[in-house]
PDB file of N, CA and C in Angstrom:
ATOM      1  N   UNK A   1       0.826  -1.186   0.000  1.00  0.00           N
ATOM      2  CA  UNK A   1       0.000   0.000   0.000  1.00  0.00           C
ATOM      3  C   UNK A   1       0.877   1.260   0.000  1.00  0.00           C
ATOM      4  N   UNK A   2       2.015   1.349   0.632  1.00  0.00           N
ATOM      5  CA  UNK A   2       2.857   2.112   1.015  1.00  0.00           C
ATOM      6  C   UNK A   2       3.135   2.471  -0.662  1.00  0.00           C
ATOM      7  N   UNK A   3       3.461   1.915  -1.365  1.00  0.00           N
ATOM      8  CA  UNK A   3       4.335   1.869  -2.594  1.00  0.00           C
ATOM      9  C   UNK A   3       2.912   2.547  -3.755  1.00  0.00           C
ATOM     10  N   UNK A   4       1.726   2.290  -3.348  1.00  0.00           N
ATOM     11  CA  UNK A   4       0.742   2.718  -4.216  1.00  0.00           C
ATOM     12  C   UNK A   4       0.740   4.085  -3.626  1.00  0.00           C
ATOM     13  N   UNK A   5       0.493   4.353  -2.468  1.00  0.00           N
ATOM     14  CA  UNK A   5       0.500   6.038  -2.173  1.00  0.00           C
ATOM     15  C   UNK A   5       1.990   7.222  -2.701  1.00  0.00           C
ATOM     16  N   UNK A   6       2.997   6.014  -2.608  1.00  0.00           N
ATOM     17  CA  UNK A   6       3.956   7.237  -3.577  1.00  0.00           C
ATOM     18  C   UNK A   6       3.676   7.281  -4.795  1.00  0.00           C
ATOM     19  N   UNK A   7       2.975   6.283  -5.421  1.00  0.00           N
ATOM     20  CA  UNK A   7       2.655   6.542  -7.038  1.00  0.00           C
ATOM     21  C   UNK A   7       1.467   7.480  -7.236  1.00  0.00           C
ATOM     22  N   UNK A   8       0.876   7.502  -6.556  1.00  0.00           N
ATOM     23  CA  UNK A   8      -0.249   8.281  -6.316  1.00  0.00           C
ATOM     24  C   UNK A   8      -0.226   9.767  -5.872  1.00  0.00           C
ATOM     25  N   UNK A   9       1.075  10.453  -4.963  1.00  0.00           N
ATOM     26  CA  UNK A   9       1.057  11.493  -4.708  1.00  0.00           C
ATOM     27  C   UNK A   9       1.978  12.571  -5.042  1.00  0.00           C
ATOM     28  N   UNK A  10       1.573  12.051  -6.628  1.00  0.00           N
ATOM     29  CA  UNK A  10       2.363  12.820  -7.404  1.00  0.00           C
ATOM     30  C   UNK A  10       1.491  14.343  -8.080  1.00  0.00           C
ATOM     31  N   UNK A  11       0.447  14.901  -7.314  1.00  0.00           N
ATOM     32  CA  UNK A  11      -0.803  15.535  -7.625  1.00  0.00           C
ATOM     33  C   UNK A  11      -1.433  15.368  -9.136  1.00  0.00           C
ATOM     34  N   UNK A  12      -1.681  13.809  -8.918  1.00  0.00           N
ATOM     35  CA  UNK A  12      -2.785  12.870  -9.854  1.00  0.00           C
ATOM     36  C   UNK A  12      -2.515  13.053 -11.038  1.00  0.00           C
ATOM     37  N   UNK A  13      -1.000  12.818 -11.519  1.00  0.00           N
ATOM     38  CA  UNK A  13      -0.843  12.197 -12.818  1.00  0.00           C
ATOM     39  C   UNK A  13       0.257  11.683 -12.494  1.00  0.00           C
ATOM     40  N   UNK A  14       0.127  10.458 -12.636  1.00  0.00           N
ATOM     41  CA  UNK A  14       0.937   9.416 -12.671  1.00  0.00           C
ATOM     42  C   UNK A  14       1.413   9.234 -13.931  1.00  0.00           C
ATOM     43  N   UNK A  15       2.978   8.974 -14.225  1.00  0.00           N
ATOM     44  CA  UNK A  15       3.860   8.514 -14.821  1.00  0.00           C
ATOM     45  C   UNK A  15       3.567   7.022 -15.987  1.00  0.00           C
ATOM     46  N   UNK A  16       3.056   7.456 -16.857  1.00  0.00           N
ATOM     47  CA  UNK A  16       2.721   5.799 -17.596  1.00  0.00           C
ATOM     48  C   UNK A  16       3.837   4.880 -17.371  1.00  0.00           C
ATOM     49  N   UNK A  17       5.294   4.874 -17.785  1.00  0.00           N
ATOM     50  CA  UNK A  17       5.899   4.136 -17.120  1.00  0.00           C
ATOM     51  C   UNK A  17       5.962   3.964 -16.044  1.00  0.00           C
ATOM     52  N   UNK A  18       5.754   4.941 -15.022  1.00  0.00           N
ATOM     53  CA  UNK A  18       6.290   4.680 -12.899  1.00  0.00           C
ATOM     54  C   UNK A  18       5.417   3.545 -12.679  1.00  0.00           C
ATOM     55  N   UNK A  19       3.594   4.066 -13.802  1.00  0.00           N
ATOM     56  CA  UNK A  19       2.526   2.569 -13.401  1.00  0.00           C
ATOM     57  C   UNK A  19       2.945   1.446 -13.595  1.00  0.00           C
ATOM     58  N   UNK A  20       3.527   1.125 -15.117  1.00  0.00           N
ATOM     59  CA  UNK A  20       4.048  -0.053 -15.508  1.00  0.00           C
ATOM     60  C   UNK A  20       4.600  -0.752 -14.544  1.00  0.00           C
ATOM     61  N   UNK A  21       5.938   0.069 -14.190  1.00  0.00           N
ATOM     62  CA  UNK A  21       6.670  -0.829 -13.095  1.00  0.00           C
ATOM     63  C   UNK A  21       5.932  -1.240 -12.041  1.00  0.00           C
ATOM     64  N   UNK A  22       4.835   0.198 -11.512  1.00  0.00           N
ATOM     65  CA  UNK A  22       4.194  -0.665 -10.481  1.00  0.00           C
ATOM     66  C   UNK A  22       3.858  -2.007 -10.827  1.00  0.00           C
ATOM     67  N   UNK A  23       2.664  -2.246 -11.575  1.00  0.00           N
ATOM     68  CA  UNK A  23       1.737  -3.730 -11.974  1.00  0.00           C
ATOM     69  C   UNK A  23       2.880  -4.481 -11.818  1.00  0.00           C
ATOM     70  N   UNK A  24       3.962  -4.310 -13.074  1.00  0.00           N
ATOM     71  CA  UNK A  24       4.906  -5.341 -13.279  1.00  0.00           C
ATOM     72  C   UNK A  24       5.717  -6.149 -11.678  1.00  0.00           C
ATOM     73  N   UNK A  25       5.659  -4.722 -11.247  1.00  0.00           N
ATOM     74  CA  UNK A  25       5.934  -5.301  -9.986  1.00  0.00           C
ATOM     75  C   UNK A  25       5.073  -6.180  -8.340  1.00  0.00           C
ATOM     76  N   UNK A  26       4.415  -5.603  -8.659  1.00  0.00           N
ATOM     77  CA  UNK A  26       3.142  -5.926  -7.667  1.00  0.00           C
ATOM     78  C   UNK A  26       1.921  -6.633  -8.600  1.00  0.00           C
ATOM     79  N   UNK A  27       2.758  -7.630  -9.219  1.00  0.00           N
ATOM     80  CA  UNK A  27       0.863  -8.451 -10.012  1.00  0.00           C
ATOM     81  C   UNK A  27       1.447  -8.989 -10.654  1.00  0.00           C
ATOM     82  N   UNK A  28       0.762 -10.467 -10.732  1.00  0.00           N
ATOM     83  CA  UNK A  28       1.590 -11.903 -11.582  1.00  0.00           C
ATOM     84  C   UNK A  28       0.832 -11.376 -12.619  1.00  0.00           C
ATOM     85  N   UNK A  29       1.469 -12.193 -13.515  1.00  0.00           N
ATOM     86  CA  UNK A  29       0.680 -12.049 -15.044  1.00  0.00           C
ATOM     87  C   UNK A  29      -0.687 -12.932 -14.757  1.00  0.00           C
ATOM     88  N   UNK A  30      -1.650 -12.722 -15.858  1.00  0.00           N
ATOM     89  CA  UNK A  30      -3.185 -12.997 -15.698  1.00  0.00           C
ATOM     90  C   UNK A  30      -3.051 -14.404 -15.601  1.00  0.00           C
ATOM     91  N   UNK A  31      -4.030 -15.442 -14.709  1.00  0.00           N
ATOM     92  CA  UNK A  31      -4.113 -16.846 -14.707  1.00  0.00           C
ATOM     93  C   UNK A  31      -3.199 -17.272 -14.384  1.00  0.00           C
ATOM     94  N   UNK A  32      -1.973 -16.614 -13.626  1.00  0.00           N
ATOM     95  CA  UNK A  32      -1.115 -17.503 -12.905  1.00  0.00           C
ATOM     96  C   UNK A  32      -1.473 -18.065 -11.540  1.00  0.00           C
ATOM     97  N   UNK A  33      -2.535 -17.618 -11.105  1.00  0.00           N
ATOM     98  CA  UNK A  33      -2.942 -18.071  -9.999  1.00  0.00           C
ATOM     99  C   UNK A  33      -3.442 -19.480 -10.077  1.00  0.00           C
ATOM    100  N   UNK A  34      -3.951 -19.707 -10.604  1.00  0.00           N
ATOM    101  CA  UNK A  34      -5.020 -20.509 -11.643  1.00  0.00           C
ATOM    102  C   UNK A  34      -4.159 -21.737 -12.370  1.00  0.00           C
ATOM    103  N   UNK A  35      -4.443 -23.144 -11.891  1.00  0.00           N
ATOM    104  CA  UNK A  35      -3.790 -23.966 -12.648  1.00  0.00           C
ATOM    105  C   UNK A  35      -4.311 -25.085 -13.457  1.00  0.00           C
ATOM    106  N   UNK A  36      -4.471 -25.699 -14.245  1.00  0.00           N
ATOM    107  CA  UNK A  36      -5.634 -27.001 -14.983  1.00  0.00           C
ATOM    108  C   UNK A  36      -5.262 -27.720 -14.228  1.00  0.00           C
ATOM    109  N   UNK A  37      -6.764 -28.762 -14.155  1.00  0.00           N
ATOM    110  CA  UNK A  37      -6.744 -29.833 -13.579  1.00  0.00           C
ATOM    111  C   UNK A  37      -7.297 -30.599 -14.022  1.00  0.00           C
ATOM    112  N   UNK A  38      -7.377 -31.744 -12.993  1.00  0.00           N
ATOM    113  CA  UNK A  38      -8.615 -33.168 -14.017  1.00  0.00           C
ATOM    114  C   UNK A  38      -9.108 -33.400 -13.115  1.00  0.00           C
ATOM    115  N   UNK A  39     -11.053 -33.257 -13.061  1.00  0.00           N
ATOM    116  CA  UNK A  39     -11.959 -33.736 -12.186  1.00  0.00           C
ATOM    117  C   UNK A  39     -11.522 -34.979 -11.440  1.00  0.00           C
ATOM    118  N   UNK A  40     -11.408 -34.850  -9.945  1.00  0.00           N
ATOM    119  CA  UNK A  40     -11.226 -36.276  -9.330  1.00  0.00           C
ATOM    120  C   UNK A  40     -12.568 -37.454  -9.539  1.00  0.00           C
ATOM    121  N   UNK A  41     -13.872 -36.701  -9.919  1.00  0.00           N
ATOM    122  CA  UNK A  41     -14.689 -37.595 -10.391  1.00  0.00           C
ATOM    123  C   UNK A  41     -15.631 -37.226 -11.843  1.00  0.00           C
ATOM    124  N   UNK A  42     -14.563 -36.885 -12.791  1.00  0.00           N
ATOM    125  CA  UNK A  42     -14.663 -36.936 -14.047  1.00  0.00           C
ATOM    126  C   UNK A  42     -14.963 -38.342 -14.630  1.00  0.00           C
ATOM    127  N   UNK A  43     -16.354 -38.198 -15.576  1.00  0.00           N
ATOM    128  CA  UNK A  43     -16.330 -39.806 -15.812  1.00  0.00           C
ATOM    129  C   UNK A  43     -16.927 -39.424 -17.628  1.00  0.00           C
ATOM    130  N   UNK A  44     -15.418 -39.529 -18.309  1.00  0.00           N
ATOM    131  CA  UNK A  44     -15.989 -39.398 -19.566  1.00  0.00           C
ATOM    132  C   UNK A  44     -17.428 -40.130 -20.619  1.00  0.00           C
ATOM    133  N   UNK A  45     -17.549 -41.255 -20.094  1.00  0.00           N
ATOM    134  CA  UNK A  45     -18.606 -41.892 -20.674  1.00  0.00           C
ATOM    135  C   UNK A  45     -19.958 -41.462 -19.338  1.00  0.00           C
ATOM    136  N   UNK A  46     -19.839 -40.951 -18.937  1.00  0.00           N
ATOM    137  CA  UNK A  46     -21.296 -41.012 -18.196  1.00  0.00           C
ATOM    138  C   UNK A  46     -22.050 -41.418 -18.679  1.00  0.00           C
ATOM    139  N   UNK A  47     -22.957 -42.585 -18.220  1.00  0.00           N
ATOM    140  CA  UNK A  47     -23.923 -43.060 -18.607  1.00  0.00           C
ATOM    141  C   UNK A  47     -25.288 -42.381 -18.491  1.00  0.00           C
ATOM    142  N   UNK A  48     -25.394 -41.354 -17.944  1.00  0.00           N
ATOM    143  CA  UNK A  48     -26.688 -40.683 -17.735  1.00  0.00           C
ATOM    144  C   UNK A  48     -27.486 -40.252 -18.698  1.00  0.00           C
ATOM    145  N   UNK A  49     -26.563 -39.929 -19.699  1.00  0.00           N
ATOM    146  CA  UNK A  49     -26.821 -38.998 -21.207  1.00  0.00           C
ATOM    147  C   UNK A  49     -27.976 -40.061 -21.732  1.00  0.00           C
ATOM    148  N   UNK A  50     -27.599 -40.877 -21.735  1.00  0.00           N
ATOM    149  CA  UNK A  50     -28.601 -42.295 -22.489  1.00  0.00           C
ATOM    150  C   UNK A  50     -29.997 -41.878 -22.309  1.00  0.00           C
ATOM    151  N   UNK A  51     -30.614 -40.996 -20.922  1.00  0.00           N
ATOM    152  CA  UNK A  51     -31.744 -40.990 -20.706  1.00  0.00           C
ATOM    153  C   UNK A  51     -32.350 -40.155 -21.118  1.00  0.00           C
ATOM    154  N   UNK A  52     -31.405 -38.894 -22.071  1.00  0.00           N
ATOM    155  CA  UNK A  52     -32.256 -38.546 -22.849  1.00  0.00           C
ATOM    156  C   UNK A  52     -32.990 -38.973 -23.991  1.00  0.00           C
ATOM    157  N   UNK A  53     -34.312 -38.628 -24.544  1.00  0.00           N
ATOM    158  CA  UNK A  53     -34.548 -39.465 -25.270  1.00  0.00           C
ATOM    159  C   UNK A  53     -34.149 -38.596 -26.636  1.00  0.00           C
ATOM    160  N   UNK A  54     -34.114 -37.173 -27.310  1.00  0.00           N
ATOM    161  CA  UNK A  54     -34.049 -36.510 -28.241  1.00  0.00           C
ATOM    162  C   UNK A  54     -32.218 -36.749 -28.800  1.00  0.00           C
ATOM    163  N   UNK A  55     -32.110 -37.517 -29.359  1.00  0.00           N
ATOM    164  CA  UNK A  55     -30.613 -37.777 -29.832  1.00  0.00           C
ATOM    165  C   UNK A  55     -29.809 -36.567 -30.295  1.00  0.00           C
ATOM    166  N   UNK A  56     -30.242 -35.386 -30.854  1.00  0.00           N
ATOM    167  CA  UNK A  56     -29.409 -34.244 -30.866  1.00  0.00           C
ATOM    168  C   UNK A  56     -29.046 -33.472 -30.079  1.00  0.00           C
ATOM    169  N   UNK A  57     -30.292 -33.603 -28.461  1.00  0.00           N
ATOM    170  CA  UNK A  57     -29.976 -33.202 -27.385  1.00  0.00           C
ATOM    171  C   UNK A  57     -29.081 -33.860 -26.310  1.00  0.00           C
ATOM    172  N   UNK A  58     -28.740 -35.329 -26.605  1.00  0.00           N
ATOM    173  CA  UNK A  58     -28.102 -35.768 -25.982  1.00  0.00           C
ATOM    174  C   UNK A  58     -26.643 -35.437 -26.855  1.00  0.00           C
ATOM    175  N   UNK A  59     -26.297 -35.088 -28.371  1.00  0.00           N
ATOM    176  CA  UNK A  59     -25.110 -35.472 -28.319  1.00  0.00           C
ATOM    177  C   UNK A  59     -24.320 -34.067 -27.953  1.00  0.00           C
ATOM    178  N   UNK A  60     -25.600 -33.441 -27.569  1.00  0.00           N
ATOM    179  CA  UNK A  60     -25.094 -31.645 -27.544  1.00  0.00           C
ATOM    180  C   UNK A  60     -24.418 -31.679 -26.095  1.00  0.00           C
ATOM    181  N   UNK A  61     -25.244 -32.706 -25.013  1.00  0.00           N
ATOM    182  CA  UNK A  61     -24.953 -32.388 -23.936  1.00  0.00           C
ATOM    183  C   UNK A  61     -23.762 -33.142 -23.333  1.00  0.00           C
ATOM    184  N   UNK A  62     -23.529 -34.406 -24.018  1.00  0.00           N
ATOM    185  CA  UNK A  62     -22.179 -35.555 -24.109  1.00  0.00           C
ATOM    186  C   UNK A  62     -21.155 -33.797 -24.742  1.00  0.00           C
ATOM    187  N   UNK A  63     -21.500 -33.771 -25.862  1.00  0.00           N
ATOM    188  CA  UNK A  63     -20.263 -32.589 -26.231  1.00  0.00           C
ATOM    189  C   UNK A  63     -20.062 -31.487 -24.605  1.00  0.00           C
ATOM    190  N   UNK A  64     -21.060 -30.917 -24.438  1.00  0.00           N
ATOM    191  CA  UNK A  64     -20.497 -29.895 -23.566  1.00  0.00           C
ATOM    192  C   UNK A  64     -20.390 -30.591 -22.245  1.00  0.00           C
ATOM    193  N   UNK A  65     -20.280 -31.951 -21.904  1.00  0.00           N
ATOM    194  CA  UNK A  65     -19.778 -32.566 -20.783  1.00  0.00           C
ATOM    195  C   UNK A  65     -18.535 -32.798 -20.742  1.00  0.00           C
ATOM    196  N   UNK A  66     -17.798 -33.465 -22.115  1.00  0.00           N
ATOM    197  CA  UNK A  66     -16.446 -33.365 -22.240  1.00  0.00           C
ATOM    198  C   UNK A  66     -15.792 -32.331 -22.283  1.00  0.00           C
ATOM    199  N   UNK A  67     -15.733 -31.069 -22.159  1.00  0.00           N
ATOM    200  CA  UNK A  67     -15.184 -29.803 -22.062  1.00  0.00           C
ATOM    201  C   UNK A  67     -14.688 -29.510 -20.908  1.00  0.00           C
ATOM    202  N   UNK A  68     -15.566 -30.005 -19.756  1.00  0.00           N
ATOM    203  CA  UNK A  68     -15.155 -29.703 -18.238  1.00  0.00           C
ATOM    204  C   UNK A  68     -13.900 -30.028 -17.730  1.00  0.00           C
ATOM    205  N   UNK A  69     -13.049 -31.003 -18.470  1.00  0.00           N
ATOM    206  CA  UNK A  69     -11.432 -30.857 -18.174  1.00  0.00           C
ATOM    207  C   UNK A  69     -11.196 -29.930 -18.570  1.00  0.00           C
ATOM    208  N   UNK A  70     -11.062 -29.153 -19.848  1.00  0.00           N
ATOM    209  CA  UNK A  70     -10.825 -28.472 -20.044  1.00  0.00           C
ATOM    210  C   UNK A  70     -10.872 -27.063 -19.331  1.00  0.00           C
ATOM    211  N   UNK A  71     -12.095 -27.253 -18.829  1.00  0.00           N
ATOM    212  CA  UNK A  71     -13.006 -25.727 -17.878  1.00  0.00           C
ATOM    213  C   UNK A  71     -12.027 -25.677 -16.112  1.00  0.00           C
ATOM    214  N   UNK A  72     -11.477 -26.758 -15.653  1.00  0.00           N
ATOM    215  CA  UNK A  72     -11.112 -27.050 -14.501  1.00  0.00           C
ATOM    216  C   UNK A  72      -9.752 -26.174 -14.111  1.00  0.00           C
ATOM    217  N   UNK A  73     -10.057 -25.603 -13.085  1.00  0.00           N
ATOM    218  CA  UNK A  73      -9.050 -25.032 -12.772  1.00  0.00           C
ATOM    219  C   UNK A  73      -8.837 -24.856 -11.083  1.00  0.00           C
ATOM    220  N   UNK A  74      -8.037 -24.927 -10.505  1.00  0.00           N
ATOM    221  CA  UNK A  74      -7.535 -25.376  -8.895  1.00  0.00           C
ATOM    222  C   UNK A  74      -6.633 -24.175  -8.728  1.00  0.00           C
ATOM    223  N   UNK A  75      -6.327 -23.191  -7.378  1.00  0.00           N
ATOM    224  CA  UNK A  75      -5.762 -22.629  -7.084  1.00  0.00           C
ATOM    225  C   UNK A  75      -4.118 -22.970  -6.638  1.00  0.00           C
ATOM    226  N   UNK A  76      -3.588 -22.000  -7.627  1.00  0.00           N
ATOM    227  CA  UNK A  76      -1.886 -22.544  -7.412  1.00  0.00           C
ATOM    228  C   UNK A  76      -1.374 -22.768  -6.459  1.00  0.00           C
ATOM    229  N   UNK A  77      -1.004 -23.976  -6.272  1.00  0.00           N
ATOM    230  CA  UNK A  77      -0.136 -23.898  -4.681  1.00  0.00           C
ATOM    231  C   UNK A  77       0.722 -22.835  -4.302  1.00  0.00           C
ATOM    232  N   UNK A  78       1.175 -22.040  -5.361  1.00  0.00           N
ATOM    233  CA  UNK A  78       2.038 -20.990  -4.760  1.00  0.00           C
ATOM    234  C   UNK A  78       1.152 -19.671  -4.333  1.00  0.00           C
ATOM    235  N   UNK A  79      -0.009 -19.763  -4.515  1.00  0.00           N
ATOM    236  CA  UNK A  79      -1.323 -18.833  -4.090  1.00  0.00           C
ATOM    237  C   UNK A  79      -1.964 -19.358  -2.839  1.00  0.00           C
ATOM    238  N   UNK A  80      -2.016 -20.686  -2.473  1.00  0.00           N
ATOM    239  CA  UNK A  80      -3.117 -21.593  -1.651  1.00  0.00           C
ATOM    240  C   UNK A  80      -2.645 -21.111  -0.154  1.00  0.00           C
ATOM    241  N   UNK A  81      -1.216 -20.619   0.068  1.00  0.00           N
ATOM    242  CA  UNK A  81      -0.599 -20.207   1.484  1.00  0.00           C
ATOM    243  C   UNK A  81      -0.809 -18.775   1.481  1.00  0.00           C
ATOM    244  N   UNK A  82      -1.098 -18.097   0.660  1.00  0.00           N
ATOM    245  CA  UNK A  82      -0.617 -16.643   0.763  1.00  0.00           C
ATOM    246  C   UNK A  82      -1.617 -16.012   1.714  1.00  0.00           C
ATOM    247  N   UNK A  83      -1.492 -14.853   2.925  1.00  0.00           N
ATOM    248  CA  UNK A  83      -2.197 -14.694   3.526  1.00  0.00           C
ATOM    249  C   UNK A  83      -2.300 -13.510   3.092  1.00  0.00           C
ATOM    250  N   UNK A  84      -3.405 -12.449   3.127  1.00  0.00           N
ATOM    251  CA  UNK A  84      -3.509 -10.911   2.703  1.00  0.00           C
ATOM    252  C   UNK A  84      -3.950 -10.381   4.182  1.00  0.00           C
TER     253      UNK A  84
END
């Protein structure tokens, strides 16, 4: 906080580079927090789909079921300790 009030009391125009360095310095790049994962109870064939009865609705919903690996994401262990 200390380091945002000297960037700041510069009577409110800040330096486009002085900001840069700030972020660069104080902020991971985007989604580093953020790591992929694989559902611990991911079950690619689910059998449930079967009960639909409209076959274009089931293969829509088999499609957007397999995506969810993809969608999975777990907080980085190097984030999971950090206290604010």
């Amino acid at each position: 906080l200390h380091d945002w009030q000297a960037l700041i009391s510069c009577g409110g125009q800040i330096d486009e580079g002085a900001l840069r360095h700030f972020v660069e310095s104080h902020f991971d790049e985007p989604g580093g927090e953020l790591d992929a994962c694989q559902p611990s109870d991911f079950d690619p064939e689910c059998g449930k789909f079967e009960t639909i009865n409209c076959p274009s609705y089931r293969q829509w919903a088999k499609e957007l079921h397999r995506k969810w690996p993809t969608l999975c994401r777990k907080v980085s262990m190097h984030f999971q300790f950090v206290h604010i």
